[in-house]
PDB file of N, CA and C in Angstrom:
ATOM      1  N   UNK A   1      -5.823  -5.990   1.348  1.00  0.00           N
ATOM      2  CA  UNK A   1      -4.586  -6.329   2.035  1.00  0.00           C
ATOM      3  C   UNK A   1      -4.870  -6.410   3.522  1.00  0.00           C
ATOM      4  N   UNK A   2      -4.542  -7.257   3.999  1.00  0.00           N
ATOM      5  CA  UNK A   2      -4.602  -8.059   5.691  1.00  0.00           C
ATOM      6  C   UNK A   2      -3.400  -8.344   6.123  1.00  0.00           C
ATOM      7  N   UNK A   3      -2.948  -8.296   7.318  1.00  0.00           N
ATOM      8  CA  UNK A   3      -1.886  -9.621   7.784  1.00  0.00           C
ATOM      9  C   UNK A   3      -2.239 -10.509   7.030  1.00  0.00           C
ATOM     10  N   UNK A   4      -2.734 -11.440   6.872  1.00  0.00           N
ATOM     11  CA  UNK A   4      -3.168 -12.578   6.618  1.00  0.00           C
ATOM     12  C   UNK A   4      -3.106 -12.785   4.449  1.00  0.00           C
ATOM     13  N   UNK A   5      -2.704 -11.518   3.999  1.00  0.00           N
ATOM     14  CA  UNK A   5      -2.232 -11.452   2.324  1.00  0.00           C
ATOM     15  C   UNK A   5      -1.289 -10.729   1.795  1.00  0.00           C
ATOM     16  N   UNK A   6      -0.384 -10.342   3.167  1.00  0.00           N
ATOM     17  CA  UNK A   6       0.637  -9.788   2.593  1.00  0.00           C
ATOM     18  C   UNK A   6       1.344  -8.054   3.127  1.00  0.00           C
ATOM     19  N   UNK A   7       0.050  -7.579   4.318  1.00  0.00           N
ATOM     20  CA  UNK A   7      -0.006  -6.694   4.843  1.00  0.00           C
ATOM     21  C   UNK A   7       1.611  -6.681   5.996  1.00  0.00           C
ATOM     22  N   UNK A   8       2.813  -5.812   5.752  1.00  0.00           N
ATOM     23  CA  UNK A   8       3.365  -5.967   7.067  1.00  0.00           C
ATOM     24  C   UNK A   8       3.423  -4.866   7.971  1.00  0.00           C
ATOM     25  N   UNK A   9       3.061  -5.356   9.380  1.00  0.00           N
ATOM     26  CA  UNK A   9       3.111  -3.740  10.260  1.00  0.00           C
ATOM     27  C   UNK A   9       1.594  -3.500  10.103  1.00  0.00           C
ATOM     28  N   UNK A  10       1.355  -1.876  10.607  1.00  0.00           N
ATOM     29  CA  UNK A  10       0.387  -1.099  10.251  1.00  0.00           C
ATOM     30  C   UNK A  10       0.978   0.210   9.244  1.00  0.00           C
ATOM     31  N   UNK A  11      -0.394   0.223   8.800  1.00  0.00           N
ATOM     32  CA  UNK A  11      -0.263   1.558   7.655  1.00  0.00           C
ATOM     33  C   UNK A  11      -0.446   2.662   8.422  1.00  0.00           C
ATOM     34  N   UNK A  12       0.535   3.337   8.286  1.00  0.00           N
ATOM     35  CA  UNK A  12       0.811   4.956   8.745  1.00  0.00           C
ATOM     36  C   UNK A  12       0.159   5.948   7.927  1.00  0.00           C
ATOM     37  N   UNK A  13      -0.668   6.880   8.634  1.00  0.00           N
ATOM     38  CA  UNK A  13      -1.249   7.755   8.387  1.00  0.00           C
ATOM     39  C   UNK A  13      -0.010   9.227   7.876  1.00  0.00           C
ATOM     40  N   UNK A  14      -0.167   9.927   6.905  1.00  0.00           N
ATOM     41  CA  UNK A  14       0.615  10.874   6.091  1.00  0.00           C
ATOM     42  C   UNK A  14       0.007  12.294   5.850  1.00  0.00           C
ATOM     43  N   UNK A  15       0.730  13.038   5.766  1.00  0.00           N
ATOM     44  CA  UNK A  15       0.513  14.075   5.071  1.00  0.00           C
ATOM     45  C   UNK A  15      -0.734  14.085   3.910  1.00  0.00           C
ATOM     46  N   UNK A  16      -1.295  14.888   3.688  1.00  0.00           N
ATOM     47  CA  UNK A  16      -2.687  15.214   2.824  1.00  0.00           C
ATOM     48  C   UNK A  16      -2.809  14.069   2.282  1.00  0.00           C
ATOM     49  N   UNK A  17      -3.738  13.357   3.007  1.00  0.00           N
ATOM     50  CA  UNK A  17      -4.342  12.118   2.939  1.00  0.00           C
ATOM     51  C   UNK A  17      -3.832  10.677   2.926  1.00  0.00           C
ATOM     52  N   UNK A  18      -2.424  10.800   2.455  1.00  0.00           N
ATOM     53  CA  UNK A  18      -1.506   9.903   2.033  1.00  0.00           C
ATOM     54  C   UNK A  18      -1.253   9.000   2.924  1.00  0.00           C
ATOM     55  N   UNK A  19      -1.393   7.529   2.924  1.00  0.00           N
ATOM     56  CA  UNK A  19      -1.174   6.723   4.310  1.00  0.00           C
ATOM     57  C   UNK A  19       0.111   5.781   3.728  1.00  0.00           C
ATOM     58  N   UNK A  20       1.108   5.396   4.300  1.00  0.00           N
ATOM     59  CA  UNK A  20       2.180   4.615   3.994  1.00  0.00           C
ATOM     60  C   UNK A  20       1.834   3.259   4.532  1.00  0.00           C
ATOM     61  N   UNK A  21       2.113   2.297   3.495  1.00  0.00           N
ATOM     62  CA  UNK A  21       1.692   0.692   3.639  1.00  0.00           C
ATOM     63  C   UNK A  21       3.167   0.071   3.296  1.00  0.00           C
ATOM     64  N   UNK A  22       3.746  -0.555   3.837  1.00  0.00           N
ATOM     65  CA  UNK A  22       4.425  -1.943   3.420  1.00  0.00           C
ATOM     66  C   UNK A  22       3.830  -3.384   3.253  1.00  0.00           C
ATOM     67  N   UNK A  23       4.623  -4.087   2.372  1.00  0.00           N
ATOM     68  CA  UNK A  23       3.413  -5.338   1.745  1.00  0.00           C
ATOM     69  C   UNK A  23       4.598  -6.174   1.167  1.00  0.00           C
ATOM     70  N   UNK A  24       4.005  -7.302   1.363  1.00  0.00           N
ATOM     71  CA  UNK A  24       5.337  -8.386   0.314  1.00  0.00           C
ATOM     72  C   UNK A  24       4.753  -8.077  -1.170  1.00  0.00           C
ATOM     73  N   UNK A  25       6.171  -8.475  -2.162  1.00  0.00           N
ATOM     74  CA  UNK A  25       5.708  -8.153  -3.096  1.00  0.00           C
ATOM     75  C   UNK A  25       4.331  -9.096  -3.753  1.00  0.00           C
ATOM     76  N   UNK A  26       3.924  -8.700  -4.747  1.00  0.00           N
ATOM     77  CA  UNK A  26       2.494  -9.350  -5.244  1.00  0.00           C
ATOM     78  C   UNK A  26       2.476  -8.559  -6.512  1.00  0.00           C
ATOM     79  N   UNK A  27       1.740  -9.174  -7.706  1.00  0.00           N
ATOM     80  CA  UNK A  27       1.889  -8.804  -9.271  1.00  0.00           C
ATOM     81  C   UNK A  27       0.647  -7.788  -8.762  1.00  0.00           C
ATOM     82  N   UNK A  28       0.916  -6.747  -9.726  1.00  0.00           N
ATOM     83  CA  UNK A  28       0.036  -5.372  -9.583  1.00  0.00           C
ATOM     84  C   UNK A  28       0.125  -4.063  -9.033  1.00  0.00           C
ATOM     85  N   UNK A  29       1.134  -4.042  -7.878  1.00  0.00           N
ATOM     86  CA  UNK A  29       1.619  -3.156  -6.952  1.00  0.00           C
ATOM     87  C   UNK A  29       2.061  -1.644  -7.758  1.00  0.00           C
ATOM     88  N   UNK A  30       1.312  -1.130  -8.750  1.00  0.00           N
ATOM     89  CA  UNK A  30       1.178   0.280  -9.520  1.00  0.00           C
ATOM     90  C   UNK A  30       0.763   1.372  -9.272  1.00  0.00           C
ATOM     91  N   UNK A  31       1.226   2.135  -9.448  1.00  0.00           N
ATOM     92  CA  UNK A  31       0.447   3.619  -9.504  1.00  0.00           C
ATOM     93  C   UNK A  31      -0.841   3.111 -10.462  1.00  0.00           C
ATOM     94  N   UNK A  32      -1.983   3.843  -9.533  1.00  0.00           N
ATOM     95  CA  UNK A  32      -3.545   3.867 -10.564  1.00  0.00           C
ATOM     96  C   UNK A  32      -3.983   2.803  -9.826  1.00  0.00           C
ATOM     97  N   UNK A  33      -3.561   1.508  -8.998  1.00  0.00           N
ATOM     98  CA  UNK A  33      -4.211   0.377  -8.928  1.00  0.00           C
ATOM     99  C   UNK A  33      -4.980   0.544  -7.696  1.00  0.00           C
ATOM    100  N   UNK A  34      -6.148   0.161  -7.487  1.00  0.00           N
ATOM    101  CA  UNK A  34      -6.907   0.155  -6.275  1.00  0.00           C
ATOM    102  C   UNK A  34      -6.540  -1.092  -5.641  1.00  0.00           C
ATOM    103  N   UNK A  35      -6.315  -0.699  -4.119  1.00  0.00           N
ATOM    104  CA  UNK A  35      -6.299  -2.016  -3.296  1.00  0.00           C
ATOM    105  C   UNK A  35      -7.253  -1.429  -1.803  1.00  0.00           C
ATOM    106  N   UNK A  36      -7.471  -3.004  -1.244  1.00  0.00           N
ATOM    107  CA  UNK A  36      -8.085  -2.565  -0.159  1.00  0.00           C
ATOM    108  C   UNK A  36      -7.497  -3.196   0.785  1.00  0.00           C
ATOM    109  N   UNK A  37      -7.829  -2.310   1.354  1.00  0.00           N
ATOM    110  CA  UNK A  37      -6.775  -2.420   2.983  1.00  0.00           C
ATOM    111  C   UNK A  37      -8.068  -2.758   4.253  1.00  0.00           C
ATOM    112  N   UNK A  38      -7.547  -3.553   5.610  1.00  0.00           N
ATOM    113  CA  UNK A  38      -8.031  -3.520   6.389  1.00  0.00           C
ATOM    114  C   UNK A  38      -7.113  -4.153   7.344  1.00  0.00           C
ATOM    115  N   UNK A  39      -7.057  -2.985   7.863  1.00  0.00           N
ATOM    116  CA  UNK A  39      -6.080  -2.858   9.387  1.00  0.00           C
ATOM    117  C   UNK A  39      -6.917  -2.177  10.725  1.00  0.00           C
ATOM    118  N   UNK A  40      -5.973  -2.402  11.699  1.00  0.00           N
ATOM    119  CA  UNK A  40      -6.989  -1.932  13.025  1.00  0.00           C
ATOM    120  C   UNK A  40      -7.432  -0.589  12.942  1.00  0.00           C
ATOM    121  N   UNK A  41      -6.699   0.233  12.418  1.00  0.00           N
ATOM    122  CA  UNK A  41      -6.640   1.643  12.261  1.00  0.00           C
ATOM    123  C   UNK A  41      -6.980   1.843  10.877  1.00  0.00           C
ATOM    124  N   UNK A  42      -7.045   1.686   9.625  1.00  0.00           N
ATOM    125  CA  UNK A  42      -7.174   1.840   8.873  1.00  0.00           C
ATOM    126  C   UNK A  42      -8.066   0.573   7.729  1.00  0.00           C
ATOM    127  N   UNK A  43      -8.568   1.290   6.933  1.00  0.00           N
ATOM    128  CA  UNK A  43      -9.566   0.624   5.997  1.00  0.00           C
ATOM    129  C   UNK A  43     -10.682   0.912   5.138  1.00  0.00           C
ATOM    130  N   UNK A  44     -10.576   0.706   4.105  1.00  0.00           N
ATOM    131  CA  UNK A  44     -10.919   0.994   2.969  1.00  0.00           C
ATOM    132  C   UNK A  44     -10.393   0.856   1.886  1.00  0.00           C
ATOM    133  N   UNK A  45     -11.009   1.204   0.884  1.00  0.00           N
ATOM    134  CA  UNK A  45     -10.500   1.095  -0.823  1.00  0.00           C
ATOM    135  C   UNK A  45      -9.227   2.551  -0.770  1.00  0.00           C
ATOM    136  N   UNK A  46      -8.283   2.176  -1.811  1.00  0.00           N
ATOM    137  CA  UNK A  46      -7.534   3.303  -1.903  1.00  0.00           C
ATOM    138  C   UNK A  46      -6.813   3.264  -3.204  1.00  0.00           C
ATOM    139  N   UNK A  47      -5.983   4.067  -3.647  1.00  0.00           N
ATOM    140  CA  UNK A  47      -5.596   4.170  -4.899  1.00  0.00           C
ATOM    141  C   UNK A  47      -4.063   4.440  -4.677  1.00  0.00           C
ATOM    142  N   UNK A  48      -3.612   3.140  -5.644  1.00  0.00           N
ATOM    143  CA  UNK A  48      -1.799   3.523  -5.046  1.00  0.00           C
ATOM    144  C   UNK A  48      -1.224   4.645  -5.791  1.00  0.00           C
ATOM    145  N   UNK A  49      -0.185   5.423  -5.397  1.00  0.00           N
ATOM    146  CA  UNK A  49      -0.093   6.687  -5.925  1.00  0.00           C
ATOM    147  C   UNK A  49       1.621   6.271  -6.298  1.00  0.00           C
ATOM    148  N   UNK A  50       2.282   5.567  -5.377  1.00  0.00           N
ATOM    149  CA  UNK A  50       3.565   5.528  -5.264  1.00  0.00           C
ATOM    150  C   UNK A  50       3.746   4.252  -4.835  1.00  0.00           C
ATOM    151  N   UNK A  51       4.572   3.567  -5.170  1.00  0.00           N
ATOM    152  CA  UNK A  51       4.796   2.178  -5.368  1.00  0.00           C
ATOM    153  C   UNK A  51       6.432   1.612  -5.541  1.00  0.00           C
ATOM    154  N   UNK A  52       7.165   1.657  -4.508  1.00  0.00           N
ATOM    155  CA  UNK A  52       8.932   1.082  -4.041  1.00  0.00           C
ATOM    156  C   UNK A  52       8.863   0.048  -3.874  1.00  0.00           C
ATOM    157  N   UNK A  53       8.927  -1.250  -5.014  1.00  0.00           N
ATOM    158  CA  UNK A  53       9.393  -2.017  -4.708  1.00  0.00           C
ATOM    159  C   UNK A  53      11.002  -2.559  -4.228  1.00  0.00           C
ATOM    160  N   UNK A  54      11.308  -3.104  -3.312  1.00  0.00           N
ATOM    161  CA  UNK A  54      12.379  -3.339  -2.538  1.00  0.00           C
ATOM    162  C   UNK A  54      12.831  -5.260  -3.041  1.00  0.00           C
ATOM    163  N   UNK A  55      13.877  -5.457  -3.690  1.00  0.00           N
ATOM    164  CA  UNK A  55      13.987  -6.812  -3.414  1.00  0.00           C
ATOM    165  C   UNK A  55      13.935  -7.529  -4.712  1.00  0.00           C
ATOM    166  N   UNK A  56      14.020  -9.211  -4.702  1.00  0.00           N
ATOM    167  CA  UNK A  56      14.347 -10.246  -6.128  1.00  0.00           C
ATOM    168  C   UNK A  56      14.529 -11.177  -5.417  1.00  0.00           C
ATOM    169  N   UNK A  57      14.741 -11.959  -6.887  1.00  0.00           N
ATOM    170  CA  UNK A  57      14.874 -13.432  -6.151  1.00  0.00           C
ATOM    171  C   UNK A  57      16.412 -13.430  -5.736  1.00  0.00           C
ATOM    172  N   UNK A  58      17.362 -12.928  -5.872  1.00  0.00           N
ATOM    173  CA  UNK A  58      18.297 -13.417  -5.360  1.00  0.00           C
ATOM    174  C   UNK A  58      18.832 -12.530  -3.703  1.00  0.00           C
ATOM    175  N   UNK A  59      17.391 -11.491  -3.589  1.00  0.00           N
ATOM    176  CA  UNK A  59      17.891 -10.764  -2.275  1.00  0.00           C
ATOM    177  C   UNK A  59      17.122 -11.345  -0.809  1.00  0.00           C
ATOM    178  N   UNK A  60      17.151 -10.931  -0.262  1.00  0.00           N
ATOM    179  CA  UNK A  60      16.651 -11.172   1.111  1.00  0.00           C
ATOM    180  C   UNK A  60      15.045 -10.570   1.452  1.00  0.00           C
ATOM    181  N   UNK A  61      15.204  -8.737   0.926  1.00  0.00           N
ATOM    182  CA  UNK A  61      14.046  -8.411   0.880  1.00  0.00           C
ATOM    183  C   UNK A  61      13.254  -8.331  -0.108  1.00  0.00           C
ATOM    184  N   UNK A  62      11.786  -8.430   0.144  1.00  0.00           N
ATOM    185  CA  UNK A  62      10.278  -8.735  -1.008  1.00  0.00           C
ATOM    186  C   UNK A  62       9.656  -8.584  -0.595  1.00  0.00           C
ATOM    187  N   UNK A  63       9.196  -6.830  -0.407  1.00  0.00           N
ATOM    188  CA  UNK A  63       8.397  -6.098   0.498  1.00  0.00           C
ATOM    189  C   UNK A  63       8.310  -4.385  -0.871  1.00  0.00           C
ATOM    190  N   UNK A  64       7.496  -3.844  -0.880  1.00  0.00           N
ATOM    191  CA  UNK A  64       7.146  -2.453  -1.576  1.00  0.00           C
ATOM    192  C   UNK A  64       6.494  -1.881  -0.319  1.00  0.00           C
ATOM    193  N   UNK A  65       6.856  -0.908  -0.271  1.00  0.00           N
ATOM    194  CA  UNK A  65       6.578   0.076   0.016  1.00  0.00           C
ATOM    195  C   UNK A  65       5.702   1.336  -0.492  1.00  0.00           C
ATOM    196  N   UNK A  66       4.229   1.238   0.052  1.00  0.00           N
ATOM    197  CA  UNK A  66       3.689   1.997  -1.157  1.00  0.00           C
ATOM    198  C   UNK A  66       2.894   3.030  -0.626  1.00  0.00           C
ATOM    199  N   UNK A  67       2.481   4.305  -1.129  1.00  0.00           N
ATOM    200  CA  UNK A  67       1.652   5.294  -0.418  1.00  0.00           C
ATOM    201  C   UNK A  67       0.508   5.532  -1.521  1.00  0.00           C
ATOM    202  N   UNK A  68      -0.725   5.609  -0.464  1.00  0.00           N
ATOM    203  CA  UNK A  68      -1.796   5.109  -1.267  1.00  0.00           C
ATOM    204  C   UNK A  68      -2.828   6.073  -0.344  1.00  0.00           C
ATOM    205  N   UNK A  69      -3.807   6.920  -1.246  1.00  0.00           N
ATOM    206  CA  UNK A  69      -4.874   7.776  -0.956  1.00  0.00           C
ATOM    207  C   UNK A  69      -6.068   7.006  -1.223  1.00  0.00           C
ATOM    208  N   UNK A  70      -7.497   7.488  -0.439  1.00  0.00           N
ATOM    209  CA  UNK A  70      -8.575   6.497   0.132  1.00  0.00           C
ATOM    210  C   UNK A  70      -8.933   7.339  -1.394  1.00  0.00           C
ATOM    211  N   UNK A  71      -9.879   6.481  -1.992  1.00  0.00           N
ATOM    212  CA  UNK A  71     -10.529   6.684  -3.339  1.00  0.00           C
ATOM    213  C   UNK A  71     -10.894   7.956  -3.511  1.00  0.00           C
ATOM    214  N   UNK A  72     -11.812   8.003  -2.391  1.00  0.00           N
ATOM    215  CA  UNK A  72     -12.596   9.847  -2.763  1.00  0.00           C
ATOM    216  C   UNK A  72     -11.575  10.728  -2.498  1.00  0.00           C
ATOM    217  N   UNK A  73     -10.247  10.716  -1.676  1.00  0.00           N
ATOM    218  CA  UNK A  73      -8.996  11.882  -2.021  1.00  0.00           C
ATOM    219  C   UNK A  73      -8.664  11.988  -3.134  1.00  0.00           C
ATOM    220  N   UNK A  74      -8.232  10.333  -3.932  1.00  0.00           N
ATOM    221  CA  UNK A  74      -7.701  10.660  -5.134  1.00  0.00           C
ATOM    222  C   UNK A  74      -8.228  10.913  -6.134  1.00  0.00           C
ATOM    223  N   UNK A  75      -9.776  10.942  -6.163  1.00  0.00           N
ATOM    224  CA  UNK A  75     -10.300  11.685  -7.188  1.00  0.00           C
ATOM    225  C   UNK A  75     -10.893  12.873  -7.112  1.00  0.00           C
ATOM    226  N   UNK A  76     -10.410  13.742  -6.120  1.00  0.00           N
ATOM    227  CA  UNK A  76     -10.535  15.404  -5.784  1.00  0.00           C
ATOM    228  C   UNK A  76      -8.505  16.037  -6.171  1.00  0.00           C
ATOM    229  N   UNK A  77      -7.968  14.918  -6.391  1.00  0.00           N
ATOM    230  CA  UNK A  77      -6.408  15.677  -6.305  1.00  0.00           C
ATOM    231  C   UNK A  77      -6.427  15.147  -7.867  1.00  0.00           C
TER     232      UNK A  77
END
């Protein structure tokens, strides 16, 4: 995930390890799914933990909201 595929903003850094991403929606956006991120501040592989999608076709917003730990956190938790 980039600006440039769907990335909006920057991903905020969280509580025990947890970084908060917003994203337009895109098929896959699950708990368990690895995505990779590369932002100014942030980057790497990560594992989505939590996954809000926001929005449809008949609304305005089509954006999830998702909090996602870097690989090697989520396989120590």
């Amino acid at each position: 995930l980039t600006g440039g595929t769907g990335l909006i903003g920057s991903p905020e850094p969280g509580n025990k390890g947890v970084v908060e991403v917003r994203v337009l929606l895109m098929p896959g956006l699950e708990p368990g799914r690895r995505v990779e991120i590369e932002a100014a501040h942030v980057k790497g592989v990560f594992r989505i933990e939590v996954a809000k999608l926001h929005g449809g076709t008949a609304e305005k917003d089509w954006y999830a909201d998702l909090q996602v730990k870097s690989e090697e956190r989520a396989r120590k938790s």
